[in-house]
N, C-alpha and C. Protein backbone atom coordinates (compact mmCIF):
# COMPACT_ATOMS: atom_id res chain seq x y z
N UNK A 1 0.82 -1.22 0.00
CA UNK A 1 0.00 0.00 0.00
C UNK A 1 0.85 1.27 0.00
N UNK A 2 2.10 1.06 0.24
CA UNK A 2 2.97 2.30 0.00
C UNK A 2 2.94 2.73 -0.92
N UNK A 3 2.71 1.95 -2.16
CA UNK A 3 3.02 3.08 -3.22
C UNK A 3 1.59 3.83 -3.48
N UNK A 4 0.94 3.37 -2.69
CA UNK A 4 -0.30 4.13 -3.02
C UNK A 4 -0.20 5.33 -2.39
N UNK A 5 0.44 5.21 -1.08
CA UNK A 5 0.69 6.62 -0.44
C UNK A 5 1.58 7.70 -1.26
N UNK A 6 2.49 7.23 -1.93
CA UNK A 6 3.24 7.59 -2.77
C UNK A 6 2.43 8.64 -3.96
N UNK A 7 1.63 7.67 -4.61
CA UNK A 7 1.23 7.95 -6.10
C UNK A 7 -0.10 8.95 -5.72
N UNK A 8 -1.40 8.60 -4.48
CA UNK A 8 -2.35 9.67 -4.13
C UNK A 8 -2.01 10.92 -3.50
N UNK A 9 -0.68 11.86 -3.88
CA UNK A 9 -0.37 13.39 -3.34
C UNK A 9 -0.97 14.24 -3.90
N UNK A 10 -0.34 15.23 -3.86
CA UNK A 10 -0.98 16.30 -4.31
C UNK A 10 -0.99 16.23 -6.06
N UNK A 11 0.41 16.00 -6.54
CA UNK A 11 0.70 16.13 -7.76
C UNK A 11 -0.24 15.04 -8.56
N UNK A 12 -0.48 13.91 -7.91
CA UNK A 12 -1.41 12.74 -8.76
C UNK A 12 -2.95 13.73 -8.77
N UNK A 13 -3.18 14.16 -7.60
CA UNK A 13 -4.54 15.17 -8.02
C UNK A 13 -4.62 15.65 -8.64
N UNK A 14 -3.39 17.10 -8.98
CA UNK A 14 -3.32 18.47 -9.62
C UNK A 14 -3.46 17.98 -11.17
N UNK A 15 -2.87 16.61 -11.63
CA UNK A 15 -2.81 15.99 -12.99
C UNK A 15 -4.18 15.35 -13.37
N UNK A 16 -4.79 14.82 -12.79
CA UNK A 16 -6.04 14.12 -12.62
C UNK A 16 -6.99 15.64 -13.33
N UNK A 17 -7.01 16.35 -12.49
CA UNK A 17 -7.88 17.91 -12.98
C UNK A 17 -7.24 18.33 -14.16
N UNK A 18 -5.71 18.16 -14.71
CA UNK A 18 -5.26 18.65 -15.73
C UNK A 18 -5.66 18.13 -16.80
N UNK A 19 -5.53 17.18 -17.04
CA UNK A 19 -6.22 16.10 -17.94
C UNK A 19 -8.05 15.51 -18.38
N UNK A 20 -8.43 16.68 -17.12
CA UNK A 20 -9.68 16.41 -17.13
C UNK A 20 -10.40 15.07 -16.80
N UNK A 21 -10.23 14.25 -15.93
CA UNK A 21 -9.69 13.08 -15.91
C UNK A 21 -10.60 12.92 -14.26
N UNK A 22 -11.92 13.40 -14.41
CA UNK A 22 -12.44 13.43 -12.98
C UNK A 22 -13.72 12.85 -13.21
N UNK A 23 -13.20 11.14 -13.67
CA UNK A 23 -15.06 10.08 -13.41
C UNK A 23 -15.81 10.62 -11.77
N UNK A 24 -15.07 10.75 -10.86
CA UNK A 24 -16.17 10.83 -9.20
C UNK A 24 -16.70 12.09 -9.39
N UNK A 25 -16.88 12.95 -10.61
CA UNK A 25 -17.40 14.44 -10.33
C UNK A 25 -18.82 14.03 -11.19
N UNK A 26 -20.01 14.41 -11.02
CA UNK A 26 -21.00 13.94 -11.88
C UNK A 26 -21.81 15.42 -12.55
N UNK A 27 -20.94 16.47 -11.77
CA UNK A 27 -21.30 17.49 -12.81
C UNK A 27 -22.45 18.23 -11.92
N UNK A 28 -23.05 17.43 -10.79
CA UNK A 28 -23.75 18.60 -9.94
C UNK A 28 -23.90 17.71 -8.66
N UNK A 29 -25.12 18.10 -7.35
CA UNK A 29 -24.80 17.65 -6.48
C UNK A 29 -25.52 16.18 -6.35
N UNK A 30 -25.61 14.94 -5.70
CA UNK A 30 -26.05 13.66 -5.63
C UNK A 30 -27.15 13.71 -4.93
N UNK A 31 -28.43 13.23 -5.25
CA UNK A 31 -29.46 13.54 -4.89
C UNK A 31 -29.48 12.88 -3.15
N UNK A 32 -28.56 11.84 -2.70
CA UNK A 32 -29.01 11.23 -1.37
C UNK A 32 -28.31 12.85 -0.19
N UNK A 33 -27.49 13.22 -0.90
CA UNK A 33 -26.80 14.77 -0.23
C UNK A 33 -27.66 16.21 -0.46
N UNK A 34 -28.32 16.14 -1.33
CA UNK A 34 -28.93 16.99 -1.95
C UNK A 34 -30.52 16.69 -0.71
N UNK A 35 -30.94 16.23 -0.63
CA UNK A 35 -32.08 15.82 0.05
C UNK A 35 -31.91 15.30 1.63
N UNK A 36 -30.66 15.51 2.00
CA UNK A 36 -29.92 15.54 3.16
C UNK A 36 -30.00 17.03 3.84
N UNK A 37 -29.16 17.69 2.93
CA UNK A 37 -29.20 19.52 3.20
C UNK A 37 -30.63 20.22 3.17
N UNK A 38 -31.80 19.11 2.23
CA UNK A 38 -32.92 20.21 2.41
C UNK A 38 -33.82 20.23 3.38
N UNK A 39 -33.17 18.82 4.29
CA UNK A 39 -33.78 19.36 5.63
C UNK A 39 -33.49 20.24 6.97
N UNK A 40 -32.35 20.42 6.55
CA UNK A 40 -31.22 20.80 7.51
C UNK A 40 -32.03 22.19 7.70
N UNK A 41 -32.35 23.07 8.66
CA UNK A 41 -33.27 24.46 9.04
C UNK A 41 -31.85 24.74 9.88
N UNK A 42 -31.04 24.90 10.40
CA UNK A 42 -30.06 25.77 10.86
C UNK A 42 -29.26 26.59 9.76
N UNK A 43 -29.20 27.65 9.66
CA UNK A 43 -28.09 27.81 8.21
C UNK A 43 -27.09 28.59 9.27
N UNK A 44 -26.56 28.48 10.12
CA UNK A 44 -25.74 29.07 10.47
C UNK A 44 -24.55 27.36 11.45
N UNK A 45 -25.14 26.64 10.52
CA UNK A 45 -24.11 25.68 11.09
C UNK A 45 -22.88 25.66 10.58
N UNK A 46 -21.72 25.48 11.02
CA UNK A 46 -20.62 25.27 11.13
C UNK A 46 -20.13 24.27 9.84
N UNK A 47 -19.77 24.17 8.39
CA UNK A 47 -20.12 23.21 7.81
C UNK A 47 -18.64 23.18 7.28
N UNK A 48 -18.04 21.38 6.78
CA UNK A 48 -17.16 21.12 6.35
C UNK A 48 -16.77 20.25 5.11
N UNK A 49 -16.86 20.28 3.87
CA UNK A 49 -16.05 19.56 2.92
C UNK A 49 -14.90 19.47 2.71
N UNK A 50 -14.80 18.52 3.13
CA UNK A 50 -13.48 17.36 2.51
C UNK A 50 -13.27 17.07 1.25
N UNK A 51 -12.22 17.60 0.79
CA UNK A 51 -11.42 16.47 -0.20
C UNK A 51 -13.12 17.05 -1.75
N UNK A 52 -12.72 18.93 -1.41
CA UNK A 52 -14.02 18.99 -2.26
C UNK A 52 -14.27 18.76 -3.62
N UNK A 53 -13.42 18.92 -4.03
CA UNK A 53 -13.13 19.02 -5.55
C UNK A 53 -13.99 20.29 -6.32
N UNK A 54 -14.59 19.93 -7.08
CA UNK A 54 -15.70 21.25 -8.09
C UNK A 54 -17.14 21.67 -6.86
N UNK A 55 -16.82 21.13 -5.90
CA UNK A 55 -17.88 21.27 -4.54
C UNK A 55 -19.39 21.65 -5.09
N UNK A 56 -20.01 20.70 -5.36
CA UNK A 56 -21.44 21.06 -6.35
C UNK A 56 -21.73 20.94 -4.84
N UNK A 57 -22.27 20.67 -4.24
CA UNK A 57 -22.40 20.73 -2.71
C UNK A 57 -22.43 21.51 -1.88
N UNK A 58 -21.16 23.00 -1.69
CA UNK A 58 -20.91 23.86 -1.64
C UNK A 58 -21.85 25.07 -2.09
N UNK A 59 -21.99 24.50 -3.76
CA UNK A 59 -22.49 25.75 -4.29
C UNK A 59 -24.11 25.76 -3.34
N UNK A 60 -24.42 24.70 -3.66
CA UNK A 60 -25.72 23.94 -3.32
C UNK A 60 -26.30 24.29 -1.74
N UNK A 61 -24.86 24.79 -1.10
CA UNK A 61 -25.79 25.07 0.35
C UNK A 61 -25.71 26.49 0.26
N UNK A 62 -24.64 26.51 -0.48
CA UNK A 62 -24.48 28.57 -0.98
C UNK A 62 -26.16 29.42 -1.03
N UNK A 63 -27.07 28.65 -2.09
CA UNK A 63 -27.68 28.65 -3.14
C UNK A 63 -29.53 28.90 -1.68
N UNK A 64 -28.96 27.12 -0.65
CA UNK A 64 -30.04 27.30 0.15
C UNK A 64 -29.53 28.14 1.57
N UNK A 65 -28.28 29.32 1.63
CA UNK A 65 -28.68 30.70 2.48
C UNK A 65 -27.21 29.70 3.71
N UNK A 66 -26.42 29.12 3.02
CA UNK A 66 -25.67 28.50 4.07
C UNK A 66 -24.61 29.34 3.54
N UNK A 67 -23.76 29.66 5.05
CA UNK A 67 -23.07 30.83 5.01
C UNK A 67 -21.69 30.43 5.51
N UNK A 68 -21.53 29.69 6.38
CA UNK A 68 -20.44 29.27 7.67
C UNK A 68 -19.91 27.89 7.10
N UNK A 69 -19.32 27.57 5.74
CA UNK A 69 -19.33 26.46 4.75
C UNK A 69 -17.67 26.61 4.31
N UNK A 70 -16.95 25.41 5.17
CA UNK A 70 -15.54 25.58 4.61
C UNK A 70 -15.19 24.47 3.66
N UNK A 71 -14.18 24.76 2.71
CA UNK A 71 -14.21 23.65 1.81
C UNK A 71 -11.94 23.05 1.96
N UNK A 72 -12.19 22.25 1.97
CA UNK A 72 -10.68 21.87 1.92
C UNK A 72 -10.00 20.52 0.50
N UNK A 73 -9.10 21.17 -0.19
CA UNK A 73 -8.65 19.99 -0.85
C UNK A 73 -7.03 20.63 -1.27
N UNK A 74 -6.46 19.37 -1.41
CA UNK A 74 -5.06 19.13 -1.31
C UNK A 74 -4.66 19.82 -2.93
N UNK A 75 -5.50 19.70 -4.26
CA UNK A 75 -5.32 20.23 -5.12
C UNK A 75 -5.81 21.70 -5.87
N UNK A 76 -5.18 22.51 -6.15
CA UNK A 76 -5.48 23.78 -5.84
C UNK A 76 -6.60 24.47 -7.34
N UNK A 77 -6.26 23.35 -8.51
CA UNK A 77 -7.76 23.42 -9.41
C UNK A 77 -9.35 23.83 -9.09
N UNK A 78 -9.32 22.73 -8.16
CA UNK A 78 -10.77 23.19 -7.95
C UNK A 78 -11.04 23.82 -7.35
N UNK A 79 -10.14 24.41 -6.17
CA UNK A 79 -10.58 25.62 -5.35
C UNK A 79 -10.60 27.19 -6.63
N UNK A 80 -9.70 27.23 -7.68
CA UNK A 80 -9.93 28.19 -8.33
C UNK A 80 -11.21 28.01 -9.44
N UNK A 81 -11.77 26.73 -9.39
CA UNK A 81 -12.74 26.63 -9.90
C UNK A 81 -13.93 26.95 -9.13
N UNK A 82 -13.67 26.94 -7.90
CA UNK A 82 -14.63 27.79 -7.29
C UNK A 82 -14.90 29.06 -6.91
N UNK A 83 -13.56 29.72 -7.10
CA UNK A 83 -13.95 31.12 -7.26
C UNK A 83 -14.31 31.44 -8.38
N UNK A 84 -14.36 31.08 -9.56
CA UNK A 84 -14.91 31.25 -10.31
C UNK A 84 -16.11 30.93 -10.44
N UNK A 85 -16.78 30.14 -9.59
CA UNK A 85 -17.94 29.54 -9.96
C UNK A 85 -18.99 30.31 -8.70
N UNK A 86 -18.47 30.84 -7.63
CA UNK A 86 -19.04 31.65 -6.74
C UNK A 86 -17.93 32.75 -6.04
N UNK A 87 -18.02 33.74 -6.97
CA UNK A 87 -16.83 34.68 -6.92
C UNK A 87 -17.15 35.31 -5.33
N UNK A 88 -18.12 35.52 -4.94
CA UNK A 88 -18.41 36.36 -3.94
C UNK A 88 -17.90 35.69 -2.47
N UNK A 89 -17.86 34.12 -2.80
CA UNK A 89 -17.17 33.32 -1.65
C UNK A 89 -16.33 33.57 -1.11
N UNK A 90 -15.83 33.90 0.45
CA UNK A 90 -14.86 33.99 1.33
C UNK A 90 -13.58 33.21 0.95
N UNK A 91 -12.85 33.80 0.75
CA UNK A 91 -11.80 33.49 -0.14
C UNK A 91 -11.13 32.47 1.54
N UNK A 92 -11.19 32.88 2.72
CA UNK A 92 -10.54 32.28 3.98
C UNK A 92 -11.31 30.65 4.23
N UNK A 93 -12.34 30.69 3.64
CA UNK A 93 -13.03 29.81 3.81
C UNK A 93 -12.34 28.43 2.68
N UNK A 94 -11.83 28.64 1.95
CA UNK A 94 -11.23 27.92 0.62
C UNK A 94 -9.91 27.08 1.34
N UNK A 95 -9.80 26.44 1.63
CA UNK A 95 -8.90 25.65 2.40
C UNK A 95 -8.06 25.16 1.35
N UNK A 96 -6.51 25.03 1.05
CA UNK A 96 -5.74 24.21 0.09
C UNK A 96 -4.52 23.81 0.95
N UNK A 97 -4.99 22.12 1.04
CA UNK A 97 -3.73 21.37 1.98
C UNK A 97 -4.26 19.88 1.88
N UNK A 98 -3.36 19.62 3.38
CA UNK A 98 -3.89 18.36 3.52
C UNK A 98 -5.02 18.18 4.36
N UNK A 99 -5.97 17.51 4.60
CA UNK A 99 -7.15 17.08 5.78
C UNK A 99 -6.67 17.38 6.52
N UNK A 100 -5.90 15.78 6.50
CA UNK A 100 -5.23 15.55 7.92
C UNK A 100 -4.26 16.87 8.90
N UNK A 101 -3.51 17.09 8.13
CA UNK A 101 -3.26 19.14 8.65
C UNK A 101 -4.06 19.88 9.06
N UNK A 102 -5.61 19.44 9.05
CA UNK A 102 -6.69 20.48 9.28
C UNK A 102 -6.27 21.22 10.46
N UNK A 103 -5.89 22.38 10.78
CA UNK A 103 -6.42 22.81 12.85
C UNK A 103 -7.73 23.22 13.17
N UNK A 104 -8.25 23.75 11.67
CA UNK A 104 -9.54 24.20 12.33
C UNK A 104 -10.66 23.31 13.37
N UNK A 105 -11.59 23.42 13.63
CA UNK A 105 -12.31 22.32 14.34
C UNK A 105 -13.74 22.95 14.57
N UNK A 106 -14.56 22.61 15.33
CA UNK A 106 -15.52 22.80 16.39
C UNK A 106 -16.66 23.10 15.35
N UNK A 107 -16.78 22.15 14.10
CA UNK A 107 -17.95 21.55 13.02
C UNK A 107 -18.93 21.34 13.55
N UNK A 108 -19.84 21.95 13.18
CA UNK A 108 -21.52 21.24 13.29
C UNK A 108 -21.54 19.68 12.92
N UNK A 109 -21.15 19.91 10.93
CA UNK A 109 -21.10 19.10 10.24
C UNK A 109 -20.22 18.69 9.13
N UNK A 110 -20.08 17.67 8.85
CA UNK A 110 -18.90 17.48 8.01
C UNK A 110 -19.48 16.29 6.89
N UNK A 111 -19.60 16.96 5.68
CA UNK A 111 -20.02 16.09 4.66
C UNK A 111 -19.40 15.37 3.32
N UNK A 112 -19.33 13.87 3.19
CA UNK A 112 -18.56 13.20 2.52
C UNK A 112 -19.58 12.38 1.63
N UNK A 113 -17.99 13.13 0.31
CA UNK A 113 -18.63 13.02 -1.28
C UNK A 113 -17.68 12.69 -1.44
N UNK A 114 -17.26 10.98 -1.71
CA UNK A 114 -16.03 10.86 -2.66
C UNK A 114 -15.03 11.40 -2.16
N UNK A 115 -14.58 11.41 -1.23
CA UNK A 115 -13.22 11.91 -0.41
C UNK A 115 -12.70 10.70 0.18
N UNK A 116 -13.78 9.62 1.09
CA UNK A 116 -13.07 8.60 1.99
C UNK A 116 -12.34 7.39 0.75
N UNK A 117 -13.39 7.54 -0.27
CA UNK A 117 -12.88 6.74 -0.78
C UNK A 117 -11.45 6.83 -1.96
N UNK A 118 -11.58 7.93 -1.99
CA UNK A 118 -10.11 8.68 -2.49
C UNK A 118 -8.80 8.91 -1.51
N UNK A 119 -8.82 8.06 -0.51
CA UNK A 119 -7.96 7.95 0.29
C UNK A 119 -6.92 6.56 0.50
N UNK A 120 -5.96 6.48 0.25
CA UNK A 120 -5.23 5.16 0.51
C UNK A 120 -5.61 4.29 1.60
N UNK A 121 -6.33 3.29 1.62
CA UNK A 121 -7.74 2.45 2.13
C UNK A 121 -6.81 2.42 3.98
N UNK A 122 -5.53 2.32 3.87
CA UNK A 122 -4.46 2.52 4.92
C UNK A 122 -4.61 3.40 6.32
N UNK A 123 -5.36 4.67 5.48
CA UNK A 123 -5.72 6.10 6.41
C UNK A 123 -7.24 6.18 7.08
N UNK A 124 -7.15 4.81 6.42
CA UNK A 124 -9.02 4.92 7.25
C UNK A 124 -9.52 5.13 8.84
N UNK A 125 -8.50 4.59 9.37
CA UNK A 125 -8.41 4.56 10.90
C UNK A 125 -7.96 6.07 11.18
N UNK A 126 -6.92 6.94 10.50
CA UNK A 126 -6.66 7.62 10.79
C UNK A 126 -7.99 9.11 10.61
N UNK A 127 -8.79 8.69 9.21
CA UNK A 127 -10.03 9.47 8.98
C UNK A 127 -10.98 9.47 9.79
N UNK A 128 -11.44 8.60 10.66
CA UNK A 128 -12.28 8.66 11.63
C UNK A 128 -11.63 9.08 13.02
N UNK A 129 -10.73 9.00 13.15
CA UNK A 129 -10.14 9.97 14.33
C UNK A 129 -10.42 11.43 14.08
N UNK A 130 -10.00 11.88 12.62
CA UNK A 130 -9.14 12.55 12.78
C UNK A 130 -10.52 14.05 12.39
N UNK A 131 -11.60 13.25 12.13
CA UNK A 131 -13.52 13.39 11.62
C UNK A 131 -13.92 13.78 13.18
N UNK A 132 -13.35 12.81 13.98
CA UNK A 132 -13.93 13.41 15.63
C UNK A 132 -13.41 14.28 16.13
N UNK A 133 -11.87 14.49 15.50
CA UNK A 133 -11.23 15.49 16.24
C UNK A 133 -12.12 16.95 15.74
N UNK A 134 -12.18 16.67 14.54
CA UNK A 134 -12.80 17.98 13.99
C UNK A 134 -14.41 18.21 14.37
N UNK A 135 -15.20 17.65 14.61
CA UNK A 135 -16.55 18.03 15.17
C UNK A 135 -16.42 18.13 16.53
N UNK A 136 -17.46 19.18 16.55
CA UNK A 136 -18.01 19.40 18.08
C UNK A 136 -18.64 17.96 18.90
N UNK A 137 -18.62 18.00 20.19
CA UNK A 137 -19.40 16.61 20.90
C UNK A 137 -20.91 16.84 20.01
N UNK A 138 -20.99 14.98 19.70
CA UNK A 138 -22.62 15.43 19.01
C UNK A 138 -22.88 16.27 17.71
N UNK A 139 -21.49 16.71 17.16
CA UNK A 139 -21.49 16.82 15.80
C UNK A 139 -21.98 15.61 14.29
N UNK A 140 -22.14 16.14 13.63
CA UNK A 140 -22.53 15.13 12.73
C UNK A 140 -21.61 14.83 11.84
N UNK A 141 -21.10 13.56 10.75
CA UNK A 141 -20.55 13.25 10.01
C UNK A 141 -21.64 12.47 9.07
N UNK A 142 -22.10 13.17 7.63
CA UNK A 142 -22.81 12.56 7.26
C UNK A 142 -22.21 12.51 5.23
N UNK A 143 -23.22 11.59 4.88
CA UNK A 143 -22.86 11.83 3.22
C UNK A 143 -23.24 9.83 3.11
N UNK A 144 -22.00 9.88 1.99
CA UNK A 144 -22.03 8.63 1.07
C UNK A 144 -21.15 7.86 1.23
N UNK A 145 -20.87 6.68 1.23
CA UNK A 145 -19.62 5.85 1.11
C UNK A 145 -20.00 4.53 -0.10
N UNK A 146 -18.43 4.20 -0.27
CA UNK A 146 -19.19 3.08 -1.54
C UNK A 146 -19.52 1.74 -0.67
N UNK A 147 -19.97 0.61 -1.29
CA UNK A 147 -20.18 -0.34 -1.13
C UNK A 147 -20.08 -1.58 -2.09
N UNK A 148 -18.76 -1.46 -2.31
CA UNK A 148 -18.39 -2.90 -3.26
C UNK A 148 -17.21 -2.80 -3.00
N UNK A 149 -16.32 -4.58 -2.99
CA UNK A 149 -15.49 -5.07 -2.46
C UNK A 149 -14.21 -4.33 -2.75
N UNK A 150 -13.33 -4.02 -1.52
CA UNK A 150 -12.27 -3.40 -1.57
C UNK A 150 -11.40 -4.17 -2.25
N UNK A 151 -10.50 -3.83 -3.12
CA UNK A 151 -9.32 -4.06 -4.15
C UNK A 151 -8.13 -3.22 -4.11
N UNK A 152 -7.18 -3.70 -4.60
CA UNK A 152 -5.83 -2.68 -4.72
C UNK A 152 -6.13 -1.43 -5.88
N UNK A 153 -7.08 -2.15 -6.47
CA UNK A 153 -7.33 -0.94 -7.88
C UNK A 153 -8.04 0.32 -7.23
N UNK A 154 -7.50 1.17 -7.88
CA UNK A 154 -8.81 2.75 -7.02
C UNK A 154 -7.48 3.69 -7.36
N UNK A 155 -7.84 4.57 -6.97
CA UNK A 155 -9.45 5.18 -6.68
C UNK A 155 -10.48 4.85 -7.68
N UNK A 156 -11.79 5.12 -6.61
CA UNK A 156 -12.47 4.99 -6.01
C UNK A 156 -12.08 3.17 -5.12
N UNK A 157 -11.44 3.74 -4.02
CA UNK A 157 -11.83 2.37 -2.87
C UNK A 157 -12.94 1.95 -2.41
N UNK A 158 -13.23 0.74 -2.07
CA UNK A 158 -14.53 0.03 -1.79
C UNK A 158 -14.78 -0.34 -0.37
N UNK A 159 -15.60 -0.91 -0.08
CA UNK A 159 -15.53 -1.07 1.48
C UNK A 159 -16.73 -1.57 2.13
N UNK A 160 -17.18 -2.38 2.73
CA UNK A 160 -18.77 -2.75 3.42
C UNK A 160 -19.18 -2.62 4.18
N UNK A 161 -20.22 -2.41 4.47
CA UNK A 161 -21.06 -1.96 5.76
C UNK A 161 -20.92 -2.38 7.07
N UNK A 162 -20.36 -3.84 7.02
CA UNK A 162 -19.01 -3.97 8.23
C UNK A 162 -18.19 -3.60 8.89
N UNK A 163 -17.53 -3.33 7.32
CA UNK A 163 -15.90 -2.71 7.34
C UNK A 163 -16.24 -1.45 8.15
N UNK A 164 -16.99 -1.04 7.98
CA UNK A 164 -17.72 0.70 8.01
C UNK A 164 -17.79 1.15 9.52
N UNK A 165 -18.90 0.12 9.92
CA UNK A 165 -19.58 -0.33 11.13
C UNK A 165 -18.21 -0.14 12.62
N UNK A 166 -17.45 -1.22 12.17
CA UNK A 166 -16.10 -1.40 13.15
C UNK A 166 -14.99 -0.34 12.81
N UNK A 167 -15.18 0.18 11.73
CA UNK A 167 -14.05 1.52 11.89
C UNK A 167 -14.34 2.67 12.51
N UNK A 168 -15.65 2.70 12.43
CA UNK A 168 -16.57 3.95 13.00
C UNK A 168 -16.78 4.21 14.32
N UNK A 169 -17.36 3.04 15.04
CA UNK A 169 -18.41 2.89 15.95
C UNK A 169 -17.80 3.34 17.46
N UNK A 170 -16.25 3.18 17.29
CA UNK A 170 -15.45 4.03 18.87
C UNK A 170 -16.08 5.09 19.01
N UNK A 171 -15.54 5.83 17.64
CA UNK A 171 -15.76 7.10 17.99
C UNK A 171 -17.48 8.27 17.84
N UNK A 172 -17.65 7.57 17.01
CA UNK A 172 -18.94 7.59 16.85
C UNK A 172 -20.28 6.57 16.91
N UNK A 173 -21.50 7.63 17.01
CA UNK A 173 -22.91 6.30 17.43
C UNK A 173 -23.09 6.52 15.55
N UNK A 174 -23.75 5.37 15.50
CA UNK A 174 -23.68 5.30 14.33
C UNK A 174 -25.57 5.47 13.96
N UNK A 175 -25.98 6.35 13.73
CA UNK A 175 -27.33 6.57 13.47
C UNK A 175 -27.91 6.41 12.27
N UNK A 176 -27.49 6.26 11.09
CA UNK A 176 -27.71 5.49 9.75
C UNK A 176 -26.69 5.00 8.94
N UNK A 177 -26.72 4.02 8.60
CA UNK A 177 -25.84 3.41 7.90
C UNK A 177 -26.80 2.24 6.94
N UNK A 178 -26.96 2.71 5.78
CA UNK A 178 -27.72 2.00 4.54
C UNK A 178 -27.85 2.28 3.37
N UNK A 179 -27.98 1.24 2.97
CA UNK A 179 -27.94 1.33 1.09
C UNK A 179 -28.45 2.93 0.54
N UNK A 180 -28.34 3.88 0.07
CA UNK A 180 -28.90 4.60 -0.19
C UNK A 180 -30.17 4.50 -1.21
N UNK A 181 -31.21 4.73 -1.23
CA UNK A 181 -32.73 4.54 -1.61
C UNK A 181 -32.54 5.30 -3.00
N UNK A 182 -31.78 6.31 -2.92
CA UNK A 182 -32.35 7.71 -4.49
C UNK A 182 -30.64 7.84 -5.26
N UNK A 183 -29.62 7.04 -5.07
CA UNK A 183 -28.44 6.93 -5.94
C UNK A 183 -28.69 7.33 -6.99
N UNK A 184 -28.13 7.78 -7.99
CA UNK A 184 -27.89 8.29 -8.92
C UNK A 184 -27.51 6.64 -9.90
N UNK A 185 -28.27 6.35 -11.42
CA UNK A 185 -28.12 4.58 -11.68
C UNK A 185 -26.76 4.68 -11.94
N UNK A 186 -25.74 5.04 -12.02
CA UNK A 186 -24.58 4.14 -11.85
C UNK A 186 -24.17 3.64 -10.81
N UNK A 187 -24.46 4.25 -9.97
CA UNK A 187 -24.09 4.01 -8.50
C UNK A 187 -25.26 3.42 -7.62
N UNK A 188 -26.03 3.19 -8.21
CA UNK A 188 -27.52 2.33 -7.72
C UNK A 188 -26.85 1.34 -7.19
N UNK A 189 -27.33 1.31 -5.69
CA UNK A 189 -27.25 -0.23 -4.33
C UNK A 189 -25.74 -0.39 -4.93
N UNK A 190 -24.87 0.82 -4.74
CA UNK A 190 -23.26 0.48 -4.83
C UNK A 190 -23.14 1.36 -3.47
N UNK A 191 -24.04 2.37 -2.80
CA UNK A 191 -23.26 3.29 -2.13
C UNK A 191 -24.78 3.17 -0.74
N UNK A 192 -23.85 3.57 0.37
CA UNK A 192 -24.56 3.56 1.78
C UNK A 192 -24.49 4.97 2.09
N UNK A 193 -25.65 5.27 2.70
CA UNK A 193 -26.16 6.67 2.82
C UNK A 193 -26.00 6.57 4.53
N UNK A 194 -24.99 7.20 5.28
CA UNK A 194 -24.55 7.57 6.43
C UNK A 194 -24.24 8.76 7.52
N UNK A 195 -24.95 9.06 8.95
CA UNK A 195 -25.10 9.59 9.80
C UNK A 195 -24.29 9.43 10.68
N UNK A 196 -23.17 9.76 11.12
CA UNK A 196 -22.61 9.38 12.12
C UNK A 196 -22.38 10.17 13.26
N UNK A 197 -22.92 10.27 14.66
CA UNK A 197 -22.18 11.31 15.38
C UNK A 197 -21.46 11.17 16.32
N UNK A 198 -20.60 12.19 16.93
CA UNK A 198 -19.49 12.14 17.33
C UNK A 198 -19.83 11.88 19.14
N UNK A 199 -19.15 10.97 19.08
CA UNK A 199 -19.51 10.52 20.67
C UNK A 199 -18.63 11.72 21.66
């Protein structure tokens, strides 16, 4: 798995966007996330993307009056694709690094699109630490994860509702964890629609 640590840096990202070369982007936001946020009535929560890329998500809570919305990714493309795409955005809010470097903290919520599984399958233990460190007690960790058998091939890494279950469950209660119902058909009964909060 080293060379995977190796080959997923920054520079394997920054090329990935150069090349245009981004199958996990679908061009807007995923309806099980999309119908997640439209219940959400606080707009002054504390909100976090990971690993955002073109953040259709972002724009998307922009759009429903969400204000307090930080975005973080290791490759610096898509953050200029987002000022372009919502110029008026807090430029402090645009995070370019690593996660795991994060200091900020004290999240409402923290929402995952295609980030866990863009991670060297290695750091998983270290992502759910590192998810609690960053929310408040009783914060939420919510979004998508895949669900088909982990392999050396990826990105996109795979993983099961098991796997999920026992990496999670220290640190967090685990309040949904299931097939997602409204996937988008490529990803139909491939991906689990998940709640997790921070113990």
């Amino acid at each position: 798995m080293d060379t995977w640590m190796k080959k997923l840096n920054k520079d394997y990202w920054e090329q990935k966007y150069e090349n245009g070369d981004m199958g996990w982007d679908i061009g807007y936001i995923s309806t099980p996330l999309k119908e997640y946020i439209d219940q959400l009535t606080d707009k002054d929560l504390k909100i976090l993307i990971p690993g955002a890329g073109n953040a259709h998500e972002l724009l998307y809570l922009v759009e429903k009056g969400f204000s307090n919305v930080f975005v973080i990714d290791i490759a610096r493309q898509p953050l200029e694709n987002i000022k372009k795409n919502i110029p008026n955005f807090p430029e402090h809010q645009l995070l370019e690094g690593n996660f795991f470097d994060l200091a900020l903290n004290n999240f409402d919520l923290i929402l995952e699109q295609t980030f866990f599984c863009a991670l060297d399958p290695s750091l998983r233990l270290d992502y759910a630490k590192k998810m609690k460190q960053l929310l408040k007690p009783n914060g939420k960790l919510a979004g998508l994860l895949f669900n088909f058998p982990l392999t050396e091939s990826g990105p996109p890494f795979g993983g099961s509702l098991t796997e999920y279950k026992s990496l999670f469950q220290e640190h967090f209660k685990i309040k949904t964890l299931e097939t997602a119902h409204n996937s988008i058909k490529p990803r139909a009964d491939k991906e689990l629609f998940f709640i997790f909060e921070s113990k």
